[in-house]
N, C-alpha and C. Protein backbone atom coordinates (compact mmCIF):
# COMPACT_ATOMS: atom_id res chain seq x y z
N UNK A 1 6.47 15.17 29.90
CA UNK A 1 6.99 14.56 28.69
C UNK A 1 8.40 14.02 28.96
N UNK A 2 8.89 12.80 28.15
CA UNK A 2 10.28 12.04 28.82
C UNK A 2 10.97 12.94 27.97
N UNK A 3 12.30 12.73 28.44
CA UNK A 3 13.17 13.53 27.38
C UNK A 3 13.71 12.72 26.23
N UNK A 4 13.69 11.71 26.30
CA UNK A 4 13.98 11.14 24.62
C UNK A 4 13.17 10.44 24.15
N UNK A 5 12.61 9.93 22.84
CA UNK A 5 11.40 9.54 22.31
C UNK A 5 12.54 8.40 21.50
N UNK A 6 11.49 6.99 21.48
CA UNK A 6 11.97 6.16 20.37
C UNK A 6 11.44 6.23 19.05
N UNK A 7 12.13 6.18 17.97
CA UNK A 7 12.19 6.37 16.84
C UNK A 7 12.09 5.46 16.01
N UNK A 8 11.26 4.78 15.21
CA UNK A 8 11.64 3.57 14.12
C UNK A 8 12.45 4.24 12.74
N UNK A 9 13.61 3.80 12.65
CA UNK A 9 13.62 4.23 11.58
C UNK A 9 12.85 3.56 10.40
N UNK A 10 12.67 4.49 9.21
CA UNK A 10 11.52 3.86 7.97
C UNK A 10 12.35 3.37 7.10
N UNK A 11 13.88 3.54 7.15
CA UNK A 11 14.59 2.51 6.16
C UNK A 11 15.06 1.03 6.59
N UNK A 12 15.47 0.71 7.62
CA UNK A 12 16.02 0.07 8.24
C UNK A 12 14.97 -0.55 9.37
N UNK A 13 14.45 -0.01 10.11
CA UNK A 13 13.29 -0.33 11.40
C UNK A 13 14.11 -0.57 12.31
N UNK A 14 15.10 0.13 12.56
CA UNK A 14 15.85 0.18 13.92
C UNK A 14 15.24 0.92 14.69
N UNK A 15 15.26 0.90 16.13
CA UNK A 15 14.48 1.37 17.14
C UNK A 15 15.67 2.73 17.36
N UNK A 16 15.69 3.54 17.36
CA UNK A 16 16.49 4.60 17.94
C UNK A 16 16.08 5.86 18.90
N UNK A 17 16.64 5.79 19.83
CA UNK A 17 16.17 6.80 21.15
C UNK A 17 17.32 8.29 20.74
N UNK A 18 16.12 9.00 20.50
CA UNK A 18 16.50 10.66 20.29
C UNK A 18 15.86 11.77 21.31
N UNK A 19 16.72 12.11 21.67
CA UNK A 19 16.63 13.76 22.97
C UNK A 19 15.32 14.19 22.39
N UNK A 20 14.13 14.10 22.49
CA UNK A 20 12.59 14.65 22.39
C UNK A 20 13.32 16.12 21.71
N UNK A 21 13.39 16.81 22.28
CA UNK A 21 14.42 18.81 22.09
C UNK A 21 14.98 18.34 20.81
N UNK A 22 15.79 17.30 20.15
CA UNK A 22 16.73 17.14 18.86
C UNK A 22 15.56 16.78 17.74
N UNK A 23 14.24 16.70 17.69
CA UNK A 23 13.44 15.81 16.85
C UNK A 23 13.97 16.72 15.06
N UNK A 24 13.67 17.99 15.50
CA UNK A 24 13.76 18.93 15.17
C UNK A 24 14.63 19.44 13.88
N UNK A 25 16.26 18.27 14.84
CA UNK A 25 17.56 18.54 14.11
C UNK A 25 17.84 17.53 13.22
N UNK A 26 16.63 17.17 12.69
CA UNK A 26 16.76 16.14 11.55
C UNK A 26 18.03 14.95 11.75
N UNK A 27 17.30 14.30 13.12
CA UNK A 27 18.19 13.32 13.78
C UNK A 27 18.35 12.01 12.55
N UNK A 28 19.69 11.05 12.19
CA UNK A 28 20.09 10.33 11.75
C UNK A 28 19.92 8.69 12.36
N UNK A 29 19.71 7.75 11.72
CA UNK A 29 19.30 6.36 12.12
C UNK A 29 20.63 5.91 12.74
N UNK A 30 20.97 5.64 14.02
CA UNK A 30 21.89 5.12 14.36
C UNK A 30 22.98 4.04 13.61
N UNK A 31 21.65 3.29 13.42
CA UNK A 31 22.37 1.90 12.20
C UNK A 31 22.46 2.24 11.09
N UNK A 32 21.46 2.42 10.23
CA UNK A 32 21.69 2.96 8.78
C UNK A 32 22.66 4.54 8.34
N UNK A 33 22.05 5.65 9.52
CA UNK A 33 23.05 6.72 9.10
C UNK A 33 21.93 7.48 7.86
N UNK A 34 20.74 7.11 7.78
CA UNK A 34 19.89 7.60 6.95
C UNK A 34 18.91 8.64 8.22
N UNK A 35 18.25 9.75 7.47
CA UNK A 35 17.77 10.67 8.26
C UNK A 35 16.33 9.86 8.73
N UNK A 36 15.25 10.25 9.84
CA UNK A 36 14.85 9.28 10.61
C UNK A 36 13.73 10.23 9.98
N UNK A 37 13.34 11.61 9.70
CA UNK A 37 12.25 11.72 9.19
C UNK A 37 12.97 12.93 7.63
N UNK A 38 11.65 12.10 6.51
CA UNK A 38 12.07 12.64 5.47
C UNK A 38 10.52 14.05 5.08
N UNK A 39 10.18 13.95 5.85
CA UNK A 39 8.85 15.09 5.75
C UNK A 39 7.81 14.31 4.19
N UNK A 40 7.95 12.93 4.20
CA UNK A 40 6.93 11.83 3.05
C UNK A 40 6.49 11.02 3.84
N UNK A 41 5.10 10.04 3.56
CA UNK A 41 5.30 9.63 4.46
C UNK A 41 5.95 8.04 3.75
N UNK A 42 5.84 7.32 5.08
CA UNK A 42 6.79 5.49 4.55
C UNK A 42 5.79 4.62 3.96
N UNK A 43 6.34 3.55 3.64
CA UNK A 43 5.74 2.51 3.23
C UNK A 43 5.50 1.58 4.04
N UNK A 44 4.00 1.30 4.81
CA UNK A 44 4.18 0.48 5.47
C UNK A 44 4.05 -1.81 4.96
N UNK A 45 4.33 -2.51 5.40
CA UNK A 45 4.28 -4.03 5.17
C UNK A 45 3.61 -4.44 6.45
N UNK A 46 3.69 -5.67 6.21
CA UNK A 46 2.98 -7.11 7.11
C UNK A 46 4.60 -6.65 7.83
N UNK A 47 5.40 -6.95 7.26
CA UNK A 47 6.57 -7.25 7.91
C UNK A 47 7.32 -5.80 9.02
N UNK A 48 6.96 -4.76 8.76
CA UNK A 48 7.00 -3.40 9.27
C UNK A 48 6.17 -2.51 10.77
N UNK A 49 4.44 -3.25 10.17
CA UNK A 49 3.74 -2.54 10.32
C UNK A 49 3.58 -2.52 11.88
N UNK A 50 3.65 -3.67 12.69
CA UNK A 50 3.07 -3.39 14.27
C UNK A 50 4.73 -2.85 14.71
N UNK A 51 6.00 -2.99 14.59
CA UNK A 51 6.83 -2.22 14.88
C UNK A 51 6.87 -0.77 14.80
N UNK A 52 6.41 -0.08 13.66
CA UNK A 52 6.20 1.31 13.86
C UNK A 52 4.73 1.72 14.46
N UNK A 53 4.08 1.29 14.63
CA UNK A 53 2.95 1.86 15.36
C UNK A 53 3.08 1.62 16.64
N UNK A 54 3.37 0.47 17.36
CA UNK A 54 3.53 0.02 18.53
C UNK A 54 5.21 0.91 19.36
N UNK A 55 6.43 0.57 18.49
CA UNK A 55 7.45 0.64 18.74
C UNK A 55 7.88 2.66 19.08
N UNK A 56 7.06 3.16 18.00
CA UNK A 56 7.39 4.87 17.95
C UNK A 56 6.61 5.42 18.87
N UNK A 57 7.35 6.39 19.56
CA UNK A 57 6.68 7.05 20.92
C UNK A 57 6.04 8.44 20.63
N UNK A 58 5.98 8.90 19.01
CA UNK A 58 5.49 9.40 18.46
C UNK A 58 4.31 9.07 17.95
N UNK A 59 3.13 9.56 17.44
CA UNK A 59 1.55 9.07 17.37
C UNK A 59 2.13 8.74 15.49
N UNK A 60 1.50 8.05 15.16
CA UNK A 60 1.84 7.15 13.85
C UNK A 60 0.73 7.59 12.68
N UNK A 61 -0.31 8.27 11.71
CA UNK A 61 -0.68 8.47 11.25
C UNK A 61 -0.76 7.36 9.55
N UNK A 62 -1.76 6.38 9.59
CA UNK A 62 -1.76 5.27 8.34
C UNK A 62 -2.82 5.84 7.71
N UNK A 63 -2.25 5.89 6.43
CA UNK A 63 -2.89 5.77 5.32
C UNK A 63 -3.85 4.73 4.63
N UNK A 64 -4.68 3.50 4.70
CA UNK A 64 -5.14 2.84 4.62
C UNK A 64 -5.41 3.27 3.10
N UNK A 65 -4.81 2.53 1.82
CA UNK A 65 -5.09 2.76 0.56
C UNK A 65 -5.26 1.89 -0.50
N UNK A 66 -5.24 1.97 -1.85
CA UNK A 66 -4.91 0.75 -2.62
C UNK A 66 -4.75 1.31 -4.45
N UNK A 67 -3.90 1.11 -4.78
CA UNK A 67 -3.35 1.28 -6.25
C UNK A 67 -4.69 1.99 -7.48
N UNK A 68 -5.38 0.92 -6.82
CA UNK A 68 -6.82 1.13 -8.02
C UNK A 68 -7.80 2.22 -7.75
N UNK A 69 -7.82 2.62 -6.25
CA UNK A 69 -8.94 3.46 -5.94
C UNK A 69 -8.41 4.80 -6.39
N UNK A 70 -9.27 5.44 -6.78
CA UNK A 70 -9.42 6.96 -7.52
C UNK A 70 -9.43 7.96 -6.44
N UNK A 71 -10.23 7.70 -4.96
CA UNK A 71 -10.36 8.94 -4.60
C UNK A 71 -8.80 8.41 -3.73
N UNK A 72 -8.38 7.38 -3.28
CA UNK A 72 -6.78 7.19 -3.23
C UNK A 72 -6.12 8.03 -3.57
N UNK A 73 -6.13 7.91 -5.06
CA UNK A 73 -4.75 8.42 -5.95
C UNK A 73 -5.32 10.07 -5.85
N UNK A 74 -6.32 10.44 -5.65
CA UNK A 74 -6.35 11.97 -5.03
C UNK A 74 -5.84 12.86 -3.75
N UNK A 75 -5.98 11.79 -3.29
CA UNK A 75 -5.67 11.81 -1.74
C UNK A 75 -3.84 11.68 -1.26
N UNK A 76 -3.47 11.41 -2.28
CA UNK A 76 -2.31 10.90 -1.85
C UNK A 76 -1.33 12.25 -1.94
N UNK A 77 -1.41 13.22 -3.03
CA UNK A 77 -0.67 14.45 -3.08
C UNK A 77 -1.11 15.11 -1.64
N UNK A 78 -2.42 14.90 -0.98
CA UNK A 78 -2.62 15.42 0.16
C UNK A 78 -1.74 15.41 1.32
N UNK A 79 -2.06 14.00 1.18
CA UNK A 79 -1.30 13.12 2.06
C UNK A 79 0.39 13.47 2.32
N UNK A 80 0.66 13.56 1.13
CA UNK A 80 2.32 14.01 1.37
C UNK A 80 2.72 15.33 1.83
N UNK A 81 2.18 16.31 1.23
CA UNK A 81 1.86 17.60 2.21
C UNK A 81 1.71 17.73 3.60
N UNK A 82 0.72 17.07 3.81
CA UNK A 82 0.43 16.71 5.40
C UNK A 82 1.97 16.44 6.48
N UNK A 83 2.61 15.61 5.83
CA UNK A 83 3.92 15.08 6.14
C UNK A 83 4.46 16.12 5.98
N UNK A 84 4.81 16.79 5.43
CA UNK A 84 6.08 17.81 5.38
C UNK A 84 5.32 18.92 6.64
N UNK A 85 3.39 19.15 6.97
CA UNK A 85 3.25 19.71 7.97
C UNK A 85 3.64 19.48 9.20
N UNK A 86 3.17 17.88 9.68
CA UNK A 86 3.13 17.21 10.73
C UNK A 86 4.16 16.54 11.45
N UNK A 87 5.40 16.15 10.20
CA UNK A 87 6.54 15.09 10.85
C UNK A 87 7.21 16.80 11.54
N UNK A 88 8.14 16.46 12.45
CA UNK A 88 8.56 15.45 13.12
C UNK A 88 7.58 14.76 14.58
N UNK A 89 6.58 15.40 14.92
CA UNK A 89 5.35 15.30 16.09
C UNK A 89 4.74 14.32 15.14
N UNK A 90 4.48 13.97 14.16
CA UNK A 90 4.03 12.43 13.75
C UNK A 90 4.48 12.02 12.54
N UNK A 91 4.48 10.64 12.79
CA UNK A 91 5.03 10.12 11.32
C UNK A 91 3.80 9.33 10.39
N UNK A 92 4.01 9.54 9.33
CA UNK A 92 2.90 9.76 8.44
C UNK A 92 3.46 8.33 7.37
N UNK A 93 2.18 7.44 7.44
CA UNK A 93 3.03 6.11 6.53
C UNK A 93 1.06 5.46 6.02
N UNK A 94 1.53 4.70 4.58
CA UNK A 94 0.64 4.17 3.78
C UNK A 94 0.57 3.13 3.79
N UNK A 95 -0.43 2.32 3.51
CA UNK A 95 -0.62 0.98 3.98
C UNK A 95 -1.28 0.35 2.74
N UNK A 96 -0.82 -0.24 1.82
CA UNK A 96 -1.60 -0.95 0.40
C UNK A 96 -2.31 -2.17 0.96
N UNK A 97 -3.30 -1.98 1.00
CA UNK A 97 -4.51 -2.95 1.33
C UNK A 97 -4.49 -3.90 0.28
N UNK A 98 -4.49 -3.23 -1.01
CA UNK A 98 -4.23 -4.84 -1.90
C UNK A 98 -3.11 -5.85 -1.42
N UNK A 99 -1.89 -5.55 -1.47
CA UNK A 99 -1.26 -6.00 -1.27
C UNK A 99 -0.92 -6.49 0.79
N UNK A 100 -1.41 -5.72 1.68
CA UNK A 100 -1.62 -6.48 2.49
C UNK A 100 -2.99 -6.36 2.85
N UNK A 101 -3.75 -7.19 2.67
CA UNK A 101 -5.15 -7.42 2.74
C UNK A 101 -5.31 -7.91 4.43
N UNK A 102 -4.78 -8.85 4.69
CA UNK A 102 -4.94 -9.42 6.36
C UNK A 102 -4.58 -8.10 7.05
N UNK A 103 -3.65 -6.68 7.01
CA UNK A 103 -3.99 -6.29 8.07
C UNK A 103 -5.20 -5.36 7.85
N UNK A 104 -5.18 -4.85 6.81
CA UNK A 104 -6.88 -4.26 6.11
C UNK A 104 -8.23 -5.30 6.92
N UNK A 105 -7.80 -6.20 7.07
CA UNK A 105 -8.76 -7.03 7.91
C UNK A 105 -8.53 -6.84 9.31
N UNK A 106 -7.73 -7.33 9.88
CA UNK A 106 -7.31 -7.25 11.22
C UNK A 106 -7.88 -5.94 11.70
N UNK A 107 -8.12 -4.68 10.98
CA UNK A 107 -8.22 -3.41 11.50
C UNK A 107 -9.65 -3.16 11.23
N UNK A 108 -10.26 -4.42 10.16
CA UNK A 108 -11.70 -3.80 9.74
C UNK A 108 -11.57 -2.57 9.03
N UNK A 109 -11.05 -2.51 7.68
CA UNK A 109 -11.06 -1.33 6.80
C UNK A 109 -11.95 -1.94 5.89
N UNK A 110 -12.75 -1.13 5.96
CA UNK A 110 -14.03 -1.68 5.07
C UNK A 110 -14.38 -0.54 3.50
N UNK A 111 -14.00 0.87 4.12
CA UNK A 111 -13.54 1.49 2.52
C UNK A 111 -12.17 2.40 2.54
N UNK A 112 -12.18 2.58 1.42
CA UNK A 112 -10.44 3.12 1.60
C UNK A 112 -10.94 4.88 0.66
N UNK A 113 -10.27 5.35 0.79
CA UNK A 113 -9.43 5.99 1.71
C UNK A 113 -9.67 5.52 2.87
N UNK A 114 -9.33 5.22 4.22
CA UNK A 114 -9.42 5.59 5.50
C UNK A 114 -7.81 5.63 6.13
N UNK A 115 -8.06 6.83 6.99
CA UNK A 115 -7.06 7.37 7.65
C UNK A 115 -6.95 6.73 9.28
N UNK A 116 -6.10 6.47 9.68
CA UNK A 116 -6.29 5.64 11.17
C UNK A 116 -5.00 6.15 11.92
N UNK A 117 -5.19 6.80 13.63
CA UNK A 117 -4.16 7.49 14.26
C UNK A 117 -3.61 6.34 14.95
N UNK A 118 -2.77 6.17 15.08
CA UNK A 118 -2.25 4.68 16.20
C UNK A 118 -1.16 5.78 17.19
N UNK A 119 -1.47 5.55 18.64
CA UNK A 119 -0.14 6.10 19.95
C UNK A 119 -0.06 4.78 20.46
N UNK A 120 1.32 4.49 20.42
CA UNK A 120 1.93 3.18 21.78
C UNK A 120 0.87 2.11 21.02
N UNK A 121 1.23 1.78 19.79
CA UNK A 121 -0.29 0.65 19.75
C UNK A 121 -1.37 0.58 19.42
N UNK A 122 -1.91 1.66 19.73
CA UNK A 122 -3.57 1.52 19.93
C UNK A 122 -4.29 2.91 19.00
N UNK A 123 -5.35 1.81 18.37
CA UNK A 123 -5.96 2.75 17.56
C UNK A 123 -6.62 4.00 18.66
N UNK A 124 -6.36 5.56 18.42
CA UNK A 124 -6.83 6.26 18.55
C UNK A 124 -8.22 6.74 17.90
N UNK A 125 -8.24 6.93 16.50
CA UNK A 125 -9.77 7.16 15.54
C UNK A 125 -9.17 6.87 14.06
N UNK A 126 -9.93 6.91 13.89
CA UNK A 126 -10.35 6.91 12.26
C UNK A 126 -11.32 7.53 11.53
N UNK A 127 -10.85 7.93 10.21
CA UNK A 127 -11.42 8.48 8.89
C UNK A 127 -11.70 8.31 8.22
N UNK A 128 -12.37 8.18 7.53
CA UNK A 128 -12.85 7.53 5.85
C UNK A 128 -13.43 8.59 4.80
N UNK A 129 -12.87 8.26 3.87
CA UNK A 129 -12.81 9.26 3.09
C UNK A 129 -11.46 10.04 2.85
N UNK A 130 -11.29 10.48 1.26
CA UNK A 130 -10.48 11.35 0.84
C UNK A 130 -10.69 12.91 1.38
N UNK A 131 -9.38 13.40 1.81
CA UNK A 131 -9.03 14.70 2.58
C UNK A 131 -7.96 15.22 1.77
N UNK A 132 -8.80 16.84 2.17
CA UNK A 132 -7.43 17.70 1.93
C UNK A 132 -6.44 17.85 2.45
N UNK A 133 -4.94 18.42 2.50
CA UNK A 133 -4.04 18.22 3.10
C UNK A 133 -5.20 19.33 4.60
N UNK A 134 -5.50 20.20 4.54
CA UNK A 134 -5.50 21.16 5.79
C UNK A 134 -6.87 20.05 6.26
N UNK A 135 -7.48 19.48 5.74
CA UNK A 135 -8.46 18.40 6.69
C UNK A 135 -7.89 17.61 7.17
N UNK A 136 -6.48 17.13 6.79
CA UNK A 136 -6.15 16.37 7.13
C UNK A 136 -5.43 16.55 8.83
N UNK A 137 -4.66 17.97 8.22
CA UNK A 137 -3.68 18.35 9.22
C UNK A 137 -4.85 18.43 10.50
N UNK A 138 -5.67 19.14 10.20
CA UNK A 138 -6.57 19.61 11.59
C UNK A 138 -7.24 18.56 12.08
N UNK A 139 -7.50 17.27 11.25
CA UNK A 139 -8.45 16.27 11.77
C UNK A 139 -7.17 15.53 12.94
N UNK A 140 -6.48 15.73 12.65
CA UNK A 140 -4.85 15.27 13.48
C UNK A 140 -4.51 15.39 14.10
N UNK A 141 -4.94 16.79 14.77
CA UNK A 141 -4.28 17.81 15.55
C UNK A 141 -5.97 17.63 16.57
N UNK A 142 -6.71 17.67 16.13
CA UNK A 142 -7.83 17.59 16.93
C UNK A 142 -8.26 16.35 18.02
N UNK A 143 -7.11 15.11 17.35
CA UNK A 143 -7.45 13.97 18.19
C UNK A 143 -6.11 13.70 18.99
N UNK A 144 -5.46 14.36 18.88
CA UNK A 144 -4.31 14.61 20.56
C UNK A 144 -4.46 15.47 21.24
């Protein structure tokens, strides 16, 4: 394992390199000065989205969702739980398919809930369907 990992921050999307050993110490965004993980997960955009999946040397965990769906809005108290389990070893971020529909395409999300792991880039697996936070955590932990 290297000893420092790059970091996107989720306010700003500055790239920041932190001592792997400090993840821990609730490291700060170089540029912004805002903390780099808040144990929620982010909001991802068109304008965001291949920078933190590609850019973080940490495995990236998307939410694939949308405002209207029901088992969504169930899923989502899960979902934030999960985050306060999983960050700082992954960062945990949502993706509104209504509102960006092209990358909901680009990825082939065909129903939502679906959950999708991205390392360095590249889709690892995917989920579909609403989860509990501990399905969630273990379905997570099972594919690294």
């Amino acid at each position: 394992m290297s000893t420092s990992s790059h970091i996107v921050c989720p306010q700003c999307n500055a790239i920041n390199r932190i001592a792997t050993l400090r993840l821990e110490d609730q490291p700060k965004c170089g540029k912004c000065h805002t903390r780099l993980f808040t144990a929620t997960p982010m909001e991802l955009t068109a304008a965001n989205f291949q920078k933190h999946i590609s850019r973080n040397d940490i495995p990236v965990l998307v939410d694939f969702w949308a405002p209207w769906c029901g088992p969504c809005k169930m899923m989502g108290p899960a979902f934030e739980q999960a985050a306060k389990q999983l960050e700082p070893a992954i960062r945990l971020a949502k993706l509104n398919t209504e509102s960006e529909q092209a990358i909901g395409a680009q990825y082939g999300i065909r129903s939502i809930p679906t959950i999708a792991l991205f390392k360095n880039g590249q889709e690892l697996a995917r989920q579909a369907g609403a989860m509990g936070t501990a399905d969630i955590v273990r379905w997570v932990k099972s594919q690294l």
